[in-house]
PDB file of N, CA and C in Angstrom:
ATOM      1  N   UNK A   1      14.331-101.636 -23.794  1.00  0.00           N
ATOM      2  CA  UNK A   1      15.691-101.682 -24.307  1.00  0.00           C
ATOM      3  C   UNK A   1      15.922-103.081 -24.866  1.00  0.00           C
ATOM      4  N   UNK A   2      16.549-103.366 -26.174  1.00  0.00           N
ATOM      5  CA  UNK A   2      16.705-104.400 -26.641  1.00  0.00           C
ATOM      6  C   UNK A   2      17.758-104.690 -26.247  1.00  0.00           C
ATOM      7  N   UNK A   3      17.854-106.314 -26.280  1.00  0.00           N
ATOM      8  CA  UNK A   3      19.016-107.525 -26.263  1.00  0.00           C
ATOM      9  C   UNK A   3      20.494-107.121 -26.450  1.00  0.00           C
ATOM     10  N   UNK A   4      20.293-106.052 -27.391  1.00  0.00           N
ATOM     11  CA  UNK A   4      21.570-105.727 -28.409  1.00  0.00           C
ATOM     12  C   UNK A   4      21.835-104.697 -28.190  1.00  0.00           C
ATOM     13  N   UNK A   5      21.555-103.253 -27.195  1.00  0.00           N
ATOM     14  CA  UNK A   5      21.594-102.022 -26.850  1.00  0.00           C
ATOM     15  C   UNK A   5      22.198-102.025 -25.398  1.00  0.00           C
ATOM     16  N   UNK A   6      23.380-101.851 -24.994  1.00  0.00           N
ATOM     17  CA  UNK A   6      24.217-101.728 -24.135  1.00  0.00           C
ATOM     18  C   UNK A   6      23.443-101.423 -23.182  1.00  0.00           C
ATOM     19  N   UNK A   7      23.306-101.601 -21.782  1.00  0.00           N
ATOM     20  CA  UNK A   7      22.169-100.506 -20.335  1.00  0.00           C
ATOM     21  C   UNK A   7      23.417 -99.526 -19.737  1.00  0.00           C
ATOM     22  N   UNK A   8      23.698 -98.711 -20.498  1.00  0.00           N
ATOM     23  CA  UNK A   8      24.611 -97.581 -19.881  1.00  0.00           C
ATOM     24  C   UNK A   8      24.448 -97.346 -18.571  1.00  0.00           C
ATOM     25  N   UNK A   9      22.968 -96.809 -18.052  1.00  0.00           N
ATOM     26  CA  UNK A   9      22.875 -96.644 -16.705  1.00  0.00           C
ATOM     27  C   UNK A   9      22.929 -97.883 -15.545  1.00  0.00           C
ATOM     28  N   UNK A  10      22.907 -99.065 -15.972  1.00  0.00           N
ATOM     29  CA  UNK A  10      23.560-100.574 -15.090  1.00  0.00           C
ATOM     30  C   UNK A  10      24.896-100.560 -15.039  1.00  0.00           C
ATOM     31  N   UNK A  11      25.839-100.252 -16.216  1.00  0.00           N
ATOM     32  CA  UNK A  11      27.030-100.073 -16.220  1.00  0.00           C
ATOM     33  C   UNK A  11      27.379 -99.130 -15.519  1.00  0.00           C
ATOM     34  N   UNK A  12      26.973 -98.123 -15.758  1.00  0.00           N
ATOM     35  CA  UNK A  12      27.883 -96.654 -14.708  1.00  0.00           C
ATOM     36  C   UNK A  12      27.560 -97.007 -13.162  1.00  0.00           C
ATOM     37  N   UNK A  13      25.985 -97.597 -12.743  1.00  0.00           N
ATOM     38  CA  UNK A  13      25.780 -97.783 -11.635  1.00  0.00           C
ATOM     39  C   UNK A  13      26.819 -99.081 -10.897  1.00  0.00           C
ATOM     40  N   UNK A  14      26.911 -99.532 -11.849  1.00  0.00           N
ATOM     41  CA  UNK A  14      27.926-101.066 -11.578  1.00  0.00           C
ATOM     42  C   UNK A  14      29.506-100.597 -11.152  1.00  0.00           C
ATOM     43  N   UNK A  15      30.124 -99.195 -12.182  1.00  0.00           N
ATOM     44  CA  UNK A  15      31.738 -99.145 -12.238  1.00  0.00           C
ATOM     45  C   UNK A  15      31.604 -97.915 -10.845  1.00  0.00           C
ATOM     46  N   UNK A  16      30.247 -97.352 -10.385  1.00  0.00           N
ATOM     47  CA  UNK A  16      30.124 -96.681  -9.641  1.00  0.00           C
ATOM     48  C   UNK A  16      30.406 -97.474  -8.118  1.00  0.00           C
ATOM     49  N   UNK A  17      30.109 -98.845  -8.275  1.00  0.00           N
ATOM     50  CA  UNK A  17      30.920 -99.451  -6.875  1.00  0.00           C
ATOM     51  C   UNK A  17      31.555 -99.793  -6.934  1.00  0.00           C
ATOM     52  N   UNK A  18      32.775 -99.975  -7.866  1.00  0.00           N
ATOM     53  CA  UNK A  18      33.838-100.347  -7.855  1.00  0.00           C
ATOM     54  C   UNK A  18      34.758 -99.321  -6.938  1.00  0.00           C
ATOM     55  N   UNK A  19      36.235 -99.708  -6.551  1.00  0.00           N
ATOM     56  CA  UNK A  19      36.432 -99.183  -5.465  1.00  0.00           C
ATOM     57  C   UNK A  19      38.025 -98.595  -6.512  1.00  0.00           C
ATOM     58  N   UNK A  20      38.180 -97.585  -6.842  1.00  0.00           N
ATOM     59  CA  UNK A  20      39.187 -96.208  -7.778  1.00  0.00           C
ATOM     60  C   UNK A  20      40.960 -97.561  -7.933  1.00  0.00           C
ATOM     61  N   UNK A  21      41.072 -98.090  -6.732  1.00  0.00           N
ATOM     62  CA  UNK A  21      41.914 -99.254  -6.318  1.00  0.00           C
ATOM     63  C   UNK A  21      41.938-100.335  -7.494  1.00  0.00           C
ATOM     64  N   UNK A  22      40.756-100.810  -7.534  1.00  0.00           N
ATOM     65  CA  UNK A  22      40.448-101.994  -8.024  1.00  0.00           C
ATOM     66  C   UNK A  22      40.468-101.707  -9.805  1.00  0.00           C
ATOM     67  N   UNK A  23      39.992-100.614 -10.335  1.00  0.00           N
ATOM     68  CA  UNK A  23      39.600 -99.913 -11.487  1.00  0.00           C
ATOM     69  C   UNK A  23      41.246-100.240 -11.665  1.00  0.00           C
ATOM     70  N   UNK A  24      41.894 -99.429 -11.005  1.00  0.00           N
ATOM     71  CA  UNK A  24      43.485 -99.031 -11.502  1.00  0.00           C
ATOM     72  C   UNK A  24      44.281-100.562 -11.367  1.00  0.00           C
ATOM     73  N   UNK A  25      44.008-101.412 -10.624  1.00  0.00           N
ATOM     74  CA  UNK A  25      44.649-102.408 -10.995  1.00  0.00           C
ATOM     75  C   UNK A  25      44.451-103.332 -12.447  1.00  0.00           C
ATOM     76  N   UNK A  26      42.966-103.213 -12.649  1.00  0.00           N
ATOM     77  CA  UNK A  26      42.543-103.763 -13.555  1.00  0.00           C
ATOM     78  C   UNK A  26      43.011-103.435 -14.870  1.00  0.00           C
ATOM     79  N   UNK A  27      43.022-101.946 -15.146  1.00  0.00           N
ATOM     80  CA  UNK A  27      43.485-101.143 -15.978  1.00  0.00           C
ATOM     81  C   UNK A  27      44.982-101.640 -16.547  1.00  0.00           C
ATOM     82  N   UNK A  28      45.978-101.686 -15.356  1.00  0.00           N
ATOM     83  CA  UNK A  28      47.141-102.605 -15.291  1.00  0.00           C
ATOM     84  C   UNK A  28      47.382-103.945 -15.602  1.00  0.00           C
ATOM     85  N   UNK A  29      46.439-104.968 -15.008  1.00  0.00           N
ATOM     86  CA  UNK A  29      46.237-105.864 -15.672  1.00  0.00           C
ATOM     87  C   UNK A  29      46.482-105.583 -16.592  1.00  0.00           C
ATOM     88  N   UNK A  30      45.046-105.569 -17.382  1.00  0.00           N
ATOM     89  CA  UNK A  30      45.076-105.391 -18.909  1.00  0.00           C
ATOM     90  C   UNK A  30      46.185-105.000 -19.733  1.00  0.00           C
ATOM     91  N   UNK A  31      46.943-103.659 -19.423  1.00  0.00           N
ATOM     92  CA  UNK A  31      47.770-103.395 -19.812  1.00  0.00           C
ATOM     93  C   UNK A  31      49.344-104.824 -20.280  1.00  0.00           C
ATOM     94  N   UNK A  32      49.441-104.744 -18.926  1.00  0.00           N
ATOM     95  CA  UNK A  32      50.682-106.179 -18.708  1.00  0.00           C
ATOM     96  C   UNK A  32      50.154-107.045 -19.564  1.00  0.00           C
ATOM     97  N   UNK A  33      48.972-107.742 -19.696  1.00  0.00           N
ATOM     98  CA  UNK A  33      48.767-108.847 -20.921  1.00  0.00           C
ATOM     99  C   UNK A  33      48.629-108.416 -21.758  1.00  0.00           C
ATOM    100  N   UNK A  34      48.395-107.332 -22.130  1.00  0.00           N
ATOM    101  CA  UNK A  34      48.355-106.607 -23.694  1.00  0.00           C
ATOM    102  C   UNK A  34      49.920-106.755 -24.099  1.00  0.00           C
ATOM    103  N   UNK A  35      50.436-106.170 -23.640  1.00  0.00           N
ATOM    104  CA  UNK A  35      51.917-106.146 -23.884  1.00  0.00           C
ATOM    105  C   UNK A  35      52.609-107.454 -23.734  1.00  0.00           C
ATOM    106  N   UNK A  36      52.187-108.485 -23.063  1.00  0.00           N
ATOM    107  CA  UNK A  36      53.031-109.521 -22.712  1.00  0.00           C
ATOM    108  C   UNK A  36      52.271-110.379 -24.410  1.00  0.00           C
ATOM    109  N   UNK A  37      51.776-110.447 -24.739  1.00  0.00           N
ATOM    110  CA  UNK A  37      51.187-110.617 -25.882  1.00  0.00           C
ATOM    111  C   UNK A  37      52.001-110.144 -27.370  1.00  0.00           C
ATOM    112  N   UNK A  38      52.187-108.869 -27.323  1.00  0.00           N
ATOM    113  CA  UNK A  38      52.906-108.218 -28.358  1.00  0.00           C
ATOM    114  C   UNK A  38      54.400-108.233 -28.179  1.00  0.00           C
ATOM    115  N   UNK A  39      55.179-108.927 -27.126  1.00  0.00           N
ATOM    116  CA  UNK A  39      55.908-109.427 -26.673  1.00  0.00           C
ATOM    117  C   UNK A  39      56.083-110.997 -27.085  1.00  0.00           C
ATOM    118  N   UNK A  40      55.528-111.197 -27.576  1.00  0.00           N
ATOM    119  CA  UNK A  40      55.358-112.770 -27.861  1.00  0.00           C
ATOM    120  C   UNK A  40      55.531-113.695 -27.040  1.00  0.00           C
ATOM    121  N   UNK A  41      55.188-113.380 -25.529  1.00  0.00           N
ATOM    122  CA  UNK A  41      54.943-114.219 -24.339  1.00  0.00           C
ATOM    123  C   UNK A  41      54.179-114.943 -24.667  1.00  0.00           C
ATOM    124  N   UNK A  42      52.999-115.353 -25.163  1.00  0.00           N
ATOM    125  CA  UNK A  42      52.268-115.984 -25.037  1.00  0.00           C
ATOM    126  C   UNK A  42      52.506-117.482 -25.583  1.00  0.00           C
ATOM    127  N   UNK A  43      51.235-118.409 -25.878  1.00  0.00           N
ATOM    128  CA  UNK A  43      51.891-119.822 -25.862  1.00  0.00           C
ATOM    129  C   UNK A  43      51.619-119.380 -28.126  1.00  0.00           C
ATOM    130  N   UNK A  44      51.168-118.266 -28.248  1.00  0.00           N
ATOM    131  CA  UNK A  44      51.209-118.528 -29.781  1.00  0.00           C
ATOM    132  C   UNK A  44      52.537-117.700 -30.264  1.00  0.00           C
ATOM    133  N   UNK A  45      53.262-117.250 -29.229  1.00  0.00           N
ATOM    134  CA  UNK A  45      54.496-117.244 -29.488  1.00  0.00           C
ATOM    135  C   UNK A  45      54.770-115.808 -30.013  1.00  0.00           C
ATOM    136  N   UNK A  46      55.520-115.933 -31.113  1.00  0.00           N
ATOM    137  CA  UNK A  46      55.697-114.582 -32.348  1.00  0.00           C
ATOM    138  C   UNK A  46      54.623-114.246 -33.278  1.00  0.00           C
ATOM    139  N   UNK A  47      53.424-114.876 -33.332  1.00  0.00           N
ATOM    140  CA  UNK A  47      52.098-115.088 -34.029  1.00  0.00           C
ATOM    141  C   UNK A  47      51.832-112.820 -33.822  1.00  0.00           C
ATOM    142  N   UNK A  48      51.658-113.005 -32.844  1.00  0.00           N
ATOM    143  CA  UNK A  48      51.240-111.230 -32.308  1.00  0.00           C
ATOM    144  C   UNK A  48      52.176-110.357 -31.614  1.00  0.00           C
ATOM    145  N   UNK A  49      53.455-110.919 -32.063  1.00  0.00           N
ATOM    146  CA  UNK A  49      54.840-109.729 -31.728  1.00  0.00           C
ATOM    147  C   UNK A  49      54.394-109.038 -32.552  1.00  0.00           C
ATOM    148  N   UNK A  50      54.578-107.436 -31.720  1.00  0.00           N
ATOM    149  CA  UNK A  50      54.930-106.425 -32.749  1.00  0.00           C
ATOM    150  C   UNK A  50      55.285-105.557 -31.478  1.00  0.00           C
ATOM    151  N   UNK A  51      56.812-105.070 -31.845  1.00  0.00           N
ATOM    152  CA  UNK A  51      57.194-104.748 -30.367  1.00  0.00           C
ATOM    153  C   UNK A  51      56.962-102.946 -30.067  1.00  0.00           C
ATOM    154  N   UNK A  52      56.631-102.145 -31.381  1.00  0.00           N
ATOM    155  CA  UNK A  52      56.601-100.956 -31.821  1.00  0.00           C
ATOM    156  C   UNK A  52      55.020-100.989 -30.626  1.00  0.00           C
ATOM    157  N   UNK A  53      54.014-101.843 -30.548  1.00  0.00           N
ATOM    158  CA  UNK A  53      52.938-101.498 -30.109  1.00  0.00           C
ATOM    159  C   UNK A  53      52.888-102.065 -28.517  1.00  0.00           C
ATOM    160  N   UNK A  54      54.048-103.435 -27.901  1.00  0.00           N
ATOM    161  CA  UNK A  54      54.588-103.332 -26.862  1.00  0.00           C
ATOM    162  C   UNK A  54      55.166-102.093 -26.437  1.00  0.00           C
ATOM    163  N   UNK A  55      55.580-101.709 -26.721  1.00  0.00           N
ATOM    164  CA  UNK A  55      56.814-100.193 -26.234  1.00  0.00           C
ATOM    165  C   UNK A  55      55.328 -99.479 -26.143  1.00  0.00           C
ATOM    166  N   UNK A  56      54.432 -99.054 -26.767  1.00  0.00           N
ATOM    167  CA  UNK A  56      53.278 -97.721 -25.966  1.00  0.00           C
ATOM    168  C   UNK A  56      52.614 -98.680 -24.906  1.00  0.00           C
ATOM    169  N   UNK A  57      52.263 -99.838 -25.252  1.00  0.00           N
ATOM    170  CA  UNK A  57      52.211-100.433 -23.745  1.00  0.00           C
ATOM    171  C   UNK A  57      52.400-100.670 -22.422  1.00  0.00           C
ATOM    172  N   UNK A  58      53.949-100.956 -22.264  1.00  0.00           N
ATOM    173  CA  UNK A  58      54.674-100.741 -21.474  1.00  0.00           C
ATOM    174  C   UNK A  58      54.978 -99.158 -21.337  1.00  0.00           C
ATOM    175  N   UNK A  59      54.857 -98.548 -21.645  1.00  0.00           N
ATOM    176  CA  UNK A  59      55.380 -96.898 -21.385  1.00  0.00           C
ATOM    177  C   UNK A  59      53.736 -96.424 -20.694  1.00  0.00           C
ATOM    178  N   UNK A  60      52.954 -96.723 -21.492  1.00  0.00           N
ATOM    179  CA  UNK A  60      51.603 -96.485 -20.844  1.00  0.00           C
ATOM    180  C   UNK A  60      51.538 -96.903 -19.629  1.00  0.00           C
ATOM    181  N   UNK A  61      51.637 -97.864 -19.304  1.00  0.00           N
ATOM    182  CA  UNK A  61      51.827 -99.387 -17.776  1.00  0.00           C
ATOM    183  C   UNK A  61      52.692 -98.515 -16.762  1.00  0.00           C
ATOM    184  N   UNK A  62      53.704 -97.645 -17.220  1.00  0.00           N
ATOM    185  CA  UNK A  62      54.768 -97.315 -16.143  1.00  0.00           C
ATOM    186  C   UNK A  62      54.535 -96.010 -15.883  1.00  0.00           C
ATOM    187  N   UNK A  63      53.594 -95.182 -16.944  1.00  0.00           N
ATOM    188  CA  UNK A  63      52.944 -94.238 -16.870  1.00  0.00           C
ATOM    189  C   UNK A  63      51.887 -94.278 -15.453  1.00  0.00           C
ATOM    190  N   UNK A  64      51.149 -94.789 -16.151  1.00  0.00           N
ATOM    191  CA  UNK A  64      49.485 -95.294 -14.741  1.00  0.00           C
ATOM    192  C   UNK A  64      50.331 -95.947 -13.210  1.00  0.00           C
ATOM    193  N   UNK A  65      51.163 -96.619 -13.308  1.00  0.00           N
ATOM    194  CA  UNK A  65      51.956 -97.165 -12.164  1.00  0.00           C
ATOM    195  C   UNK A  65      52.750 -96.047 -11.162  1.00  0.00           C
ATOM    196  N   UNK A  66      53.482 -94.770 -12.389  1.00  0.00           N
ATOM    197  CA  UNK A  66      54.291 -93.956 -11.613  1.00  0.00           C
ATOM    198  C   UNK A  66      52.880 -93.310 -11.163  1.00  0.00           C
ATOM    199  N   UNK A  67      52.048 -92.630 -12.051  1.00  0.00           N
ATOM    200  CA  UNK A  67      50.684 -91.564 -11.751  1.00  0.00           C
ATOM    201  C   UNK A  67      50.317 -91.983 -10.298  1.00  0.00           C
ATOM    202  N   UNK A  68      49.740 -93.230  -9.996  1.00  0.00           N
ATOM    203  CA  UNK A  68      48.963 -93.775  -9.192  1.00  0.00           C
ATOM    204  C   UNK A  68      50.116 -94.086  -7.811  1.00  0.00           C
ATOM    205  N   UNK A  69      51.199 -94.210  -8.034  1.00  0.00           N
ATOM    206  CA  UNK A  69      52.006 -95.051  -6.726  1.00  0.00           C
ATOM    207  C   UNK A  69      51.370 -94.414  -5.296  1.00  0.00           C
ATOM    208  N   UNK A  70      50.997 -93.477  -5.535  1.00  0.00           N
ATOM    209  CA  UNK A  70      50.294 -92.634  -3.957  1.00  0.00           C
ATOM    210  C   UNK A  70      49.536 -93.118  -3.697  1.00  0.00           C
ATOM    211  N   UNK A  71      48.746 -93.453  -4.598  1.00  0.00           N
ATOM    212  CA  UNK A  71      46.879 -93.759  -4.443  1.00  0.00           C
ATOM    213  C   UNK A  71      46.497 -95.238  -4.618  1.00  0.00           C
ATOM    214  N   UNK A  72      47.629 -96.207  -4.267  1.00  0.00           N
ATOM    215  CA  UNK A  72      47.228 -97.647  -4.198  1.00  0.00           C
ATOM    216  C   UNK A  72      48.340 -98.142  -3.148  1.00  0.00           C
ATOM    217  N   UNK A  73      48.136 -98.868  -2.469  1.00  0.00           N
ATOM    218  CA  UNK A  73      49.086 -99.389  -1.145  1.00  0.00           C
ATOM    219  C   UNK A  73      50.260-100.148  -1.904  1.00  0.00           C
ATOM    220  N   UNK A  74      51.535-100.381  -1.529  1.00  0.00           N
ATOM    221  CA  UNK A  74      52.237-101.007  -1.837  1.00  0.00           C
ATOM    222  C   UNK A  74      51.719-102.824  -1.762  1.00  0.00           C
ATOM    223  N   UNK A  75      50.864-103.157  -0.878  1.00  0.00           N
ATOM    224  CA  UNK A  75      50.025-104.510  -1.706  1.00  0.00           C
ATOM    225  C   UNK A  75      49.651-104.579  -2.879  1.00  0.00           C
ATOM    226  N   UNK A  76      49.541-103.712  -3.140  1.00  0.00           N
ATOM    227  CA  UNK A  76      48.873-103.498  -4.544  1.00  0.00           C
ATOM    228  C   UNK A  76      49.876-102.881  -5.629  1.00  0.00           C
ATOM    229  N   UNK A  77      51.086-102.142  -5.346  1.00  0.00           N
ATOM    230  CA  UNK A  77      52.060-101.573  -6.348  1.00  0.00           C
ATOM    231  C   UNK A  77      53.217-102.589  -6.326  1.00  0.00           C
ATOM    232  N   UNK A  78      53.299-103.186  -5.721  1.00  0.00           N
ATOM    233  CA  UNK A  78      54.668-103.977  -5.681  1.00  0.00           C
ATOM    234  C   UNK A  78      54.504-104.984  -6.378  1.00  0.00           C
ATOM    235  N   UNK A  79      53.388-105.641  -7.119  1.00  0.00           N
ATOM    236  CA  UNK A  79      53.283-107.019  -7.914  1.00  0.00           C
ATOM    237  C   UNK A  79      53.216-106.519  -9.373  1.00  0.00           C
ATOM    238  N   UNK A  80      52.368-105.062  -8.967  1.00  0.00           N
ATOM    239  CA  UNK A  80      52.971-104.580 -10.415  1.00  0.00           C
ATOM    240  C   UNK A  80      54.013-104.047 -11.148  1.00  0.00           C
ATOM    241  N   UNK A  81      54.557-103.366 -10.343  1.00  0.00           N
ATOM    242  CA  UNK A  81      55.895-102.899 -10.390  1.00  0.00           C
ATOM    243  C   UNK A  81      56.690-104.230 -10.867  1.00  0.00           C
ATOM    244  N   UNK A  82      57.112-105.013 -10.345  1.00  0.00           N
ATOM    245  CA  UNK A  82      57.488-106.376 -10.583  1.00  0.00           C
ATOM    246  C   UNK A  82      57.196-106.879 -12.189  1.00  0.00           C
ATOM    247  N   UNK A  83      55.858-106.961 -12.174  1.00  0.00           N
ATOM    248  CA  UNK A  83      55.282-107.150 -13.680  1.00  0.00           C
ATOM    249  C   UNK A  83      56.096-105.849 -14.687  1.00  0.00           C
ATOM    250  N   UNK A  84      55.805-104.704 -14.437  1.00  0.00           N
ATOM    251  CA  UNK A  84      56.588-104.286 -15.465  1.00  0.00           C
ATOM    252  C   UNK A  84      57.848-104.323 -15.426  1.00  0.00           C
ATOM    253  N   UNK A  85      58.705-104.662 -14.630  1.00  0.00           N
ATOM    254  CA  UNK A  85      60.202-104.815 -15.073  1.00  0.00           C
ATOM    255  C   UNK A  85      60.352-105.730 -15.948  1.00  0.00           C
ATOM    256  N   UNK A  86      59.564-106.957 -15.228  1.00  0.00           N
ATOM    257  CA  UNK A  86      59.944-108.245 -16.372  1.00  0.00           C
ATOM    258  C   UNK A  86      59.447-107.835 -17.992  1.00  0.00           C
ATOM    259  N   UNK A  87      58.493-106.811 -17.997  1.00  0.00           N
ATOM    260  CA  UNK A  87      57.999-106.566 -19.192  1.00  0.00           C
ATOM    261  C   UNK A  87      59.129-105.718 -19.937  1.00  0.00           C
ATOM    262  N   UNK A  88      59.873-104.943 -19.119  1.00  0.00           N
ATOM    263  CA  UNK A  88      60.734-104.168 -20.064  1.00  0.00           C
ATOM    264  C   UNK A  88      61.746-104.762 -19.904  1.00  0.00           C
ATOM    265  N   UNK A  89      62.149-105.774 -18.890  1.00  0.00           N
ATOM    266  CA  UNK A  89      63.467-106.806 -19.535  1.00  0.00           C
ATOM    267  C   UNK A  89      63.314-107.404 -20.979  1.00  0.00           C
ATOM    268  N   UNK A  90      62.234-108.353 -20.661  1.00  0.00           N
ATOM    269  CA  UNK A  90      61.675-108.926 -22.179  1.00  0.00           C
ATOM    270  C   UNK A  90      61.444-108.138 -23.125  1.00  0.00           C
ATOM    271  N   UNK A  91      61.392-106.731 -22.715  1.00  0.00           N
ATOM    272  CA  UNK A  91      61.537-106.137 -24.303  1.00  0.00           C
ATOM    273  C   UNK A  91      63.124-105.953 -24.429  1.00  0.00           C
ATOM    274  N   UNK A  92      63.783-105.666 -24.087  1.00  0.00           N
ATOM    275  CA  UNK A  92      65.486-105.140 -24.047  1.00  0.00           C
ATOM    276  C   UNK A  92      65.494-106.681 -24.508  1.00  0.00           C
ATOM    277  N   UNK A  93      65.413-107.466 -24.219  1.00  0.00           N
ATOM    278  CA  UNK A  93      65.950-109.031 -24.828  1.00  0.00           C
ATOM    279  C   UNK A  93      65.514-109.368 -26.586  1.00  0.00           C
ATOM    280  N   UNK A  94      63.918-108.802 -26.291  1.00  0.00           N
ATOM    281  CA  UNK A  94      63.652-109.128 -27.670  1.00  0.00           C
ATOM    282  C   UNK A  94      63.991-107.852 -28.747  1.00  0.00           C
ATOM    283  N   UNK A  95      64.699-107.181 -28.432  1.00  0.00           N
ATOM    284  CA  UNK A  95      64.664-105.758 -29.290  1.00  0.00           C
ATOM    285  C   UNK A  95      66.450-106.245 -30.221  1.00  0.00           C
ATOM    286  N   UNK A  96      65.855-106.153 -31.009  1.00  0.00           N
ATOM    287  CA  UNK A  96      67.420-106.437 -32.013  1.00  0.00           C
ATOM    288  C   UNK A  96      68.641-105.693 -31.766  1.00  0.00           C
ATOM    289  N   UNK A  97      67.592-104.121 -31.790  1.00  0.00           N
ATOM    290  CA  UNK A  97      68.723-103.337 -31.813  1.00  0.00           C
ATOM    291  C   UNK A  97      68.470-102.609 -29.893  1.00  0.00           C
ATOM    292  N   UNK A  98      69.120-102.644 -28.917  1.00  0.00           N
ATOM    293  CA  UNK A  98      68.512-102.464 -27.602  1.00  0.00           C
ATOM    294  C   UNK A  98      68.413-101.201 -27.513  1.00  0.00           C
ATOM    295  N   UNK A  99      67.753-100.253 -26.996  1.00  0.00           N
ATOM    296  CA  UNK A  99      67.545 -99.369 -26.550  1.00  0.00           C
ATOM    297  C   UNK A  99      68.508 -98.934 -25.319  1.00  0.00           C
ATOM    298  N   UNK A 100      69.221 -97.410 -25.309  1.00  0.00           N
ATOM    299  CA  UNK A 100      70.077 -97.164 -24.611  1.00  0.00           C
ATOM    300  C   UNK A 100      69.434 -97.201 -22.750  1.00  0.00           C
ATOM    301  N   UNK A 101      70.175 -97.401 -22.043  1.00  0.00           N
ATOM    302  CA  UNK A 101      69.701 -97.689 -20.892  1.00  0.00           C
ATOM    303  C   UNK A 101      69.037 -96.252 -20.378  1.00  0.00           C
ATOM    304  N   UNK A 102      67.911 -96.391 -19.797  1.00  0.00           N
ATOM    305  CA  UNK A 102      67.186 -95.156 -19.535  1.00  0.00           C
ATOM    306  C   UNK A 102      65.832 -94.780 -20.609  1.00  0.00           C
ATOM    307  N   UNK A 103      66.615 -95.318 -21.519  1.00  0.00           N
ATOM    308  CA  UNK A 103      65.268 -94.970 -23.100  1.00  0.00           C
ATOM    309  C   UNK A 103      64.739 -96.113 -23.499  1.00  0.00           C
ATOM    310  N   UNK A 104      64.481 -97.283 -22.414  1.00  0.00           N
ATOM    311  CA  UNK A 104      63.471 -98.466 -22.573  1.00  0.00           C
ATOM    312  C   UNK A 104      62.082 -97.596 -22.678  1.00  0.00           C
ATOM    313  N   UNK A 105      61.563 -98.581 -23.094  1.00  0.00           N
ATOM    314  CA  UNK A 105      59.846 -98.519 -22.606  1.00  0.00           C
ATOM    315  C   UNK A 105      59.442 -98.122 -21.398  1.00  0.00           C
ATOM    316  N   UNK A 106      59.144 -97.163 -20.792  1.00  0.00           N
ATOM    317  CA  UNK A 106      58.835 -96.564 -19.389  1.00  0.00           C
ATOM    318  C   UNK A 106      59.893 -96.404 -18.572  1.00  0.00           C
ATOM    319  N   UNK A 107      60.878 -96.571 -19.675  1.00  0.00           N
ATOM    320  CA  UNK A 107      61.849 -96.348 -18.330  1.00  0.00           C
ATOM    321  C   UNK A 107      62.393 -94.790 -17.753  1.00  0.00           C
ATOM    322  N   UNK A 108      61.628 -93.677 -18.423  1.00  0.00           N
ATOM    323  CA  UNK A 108      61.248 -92.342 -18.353  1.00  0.00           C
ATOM    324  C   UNK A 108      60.350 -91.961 -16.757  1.00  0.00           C
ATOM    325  N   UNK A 109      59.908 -93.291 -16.748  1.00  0.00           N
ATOM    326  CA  UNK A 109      59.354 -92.779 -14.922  1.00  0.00           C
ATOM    327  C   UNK A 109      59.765 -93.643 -13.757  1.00  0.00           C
ATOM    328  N   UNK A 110      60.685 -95.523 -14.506  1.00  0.00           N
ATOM    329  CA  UNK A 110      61.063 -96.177 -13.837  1.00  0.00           C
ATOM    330  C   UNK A 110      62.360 -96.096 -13.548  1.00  0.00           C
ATOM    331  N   UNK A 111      63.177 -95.193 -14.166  1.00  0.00           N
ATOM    332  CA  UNK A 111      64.545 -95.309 -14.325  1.00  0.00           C
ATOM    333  C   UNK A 111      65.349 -96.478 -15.641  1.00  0.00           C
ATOM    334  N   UNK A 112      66.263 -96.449 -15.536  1.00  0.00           N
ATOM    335  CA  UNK A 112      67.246 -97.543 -16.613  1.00  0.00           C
ATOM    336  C   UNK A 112      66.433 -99.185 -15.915  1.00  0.00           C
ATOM    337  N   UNK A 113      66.604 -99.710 -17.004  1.00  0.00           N
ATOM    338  CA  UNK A 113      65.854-101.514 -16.110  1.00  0.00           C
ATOM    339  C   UNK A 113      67.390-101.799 -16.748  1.00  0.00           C
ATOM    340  N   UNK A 114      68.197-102.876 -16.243  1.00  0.00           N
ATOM    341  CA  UNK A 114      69.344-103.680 -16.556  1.00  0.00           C
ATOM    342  C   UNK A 114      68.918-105.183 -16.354  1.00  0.00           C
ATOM    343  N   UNK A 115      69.393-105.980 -17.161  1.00  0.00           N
ATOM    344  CA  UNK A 115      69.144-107.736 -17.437  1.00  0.00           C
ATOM    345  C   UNK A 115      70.053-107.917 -16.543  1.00  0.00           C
TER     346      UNK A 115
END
């Protein structure tokens, strides 16, 4: 196998010890900085706002968060949970025109978020 040809079977054997917990946080992660990004959190600012692709972000994020709340301990749901509010505050702040309370970004499985 060359340099440049992915080892599929190291990888699957690798995500095969990962523990279903750890996968789903990560997943989240990712998510939250994806969005905190298109949010123009970051230090480049408004450079990669685009809030049309925040909003499937965050709706995705609160999606995997409501799906999973059974299947990860509240050690593990409560920092995220946390993370996405602030994510759909900061969108209700940065949104020109705001979205009616309840019809934020995920707020279909989180309820209304209020500033």
């Amino acid at each position: 196998m060359s340099e440049e040809t992915p080892d599929f079977n190291a990888m699957t054997r690798d995500i095969a010890e990962v523990p279903a917990v750890e996968v789903i946080v990560t997943v989240a992660v990712n998510l939250m900085s994806a969005a905190a990004v298109k949010l123009g959190l970051t230090e480049e600012g408004d450079k990669y706002k685009d809030l049309d692709e925040a909003r499937k972000l965050i709706h995705a994020l609160a999606g995997l968060l409501d799906g999973s709340a059974t299947e990860i301990s509240s050690f593990h749901a409560a920092p995220l949970r946390d993370g996405l509010k602030s994510l759909q505050l900061a969108f209700r702040e940065a949104s020109v025109v705001p979205d009616e309370p309840g019809q934020g970004p995920g707020e279909k499985y989180t309820g209304p978020v209020y500033g």
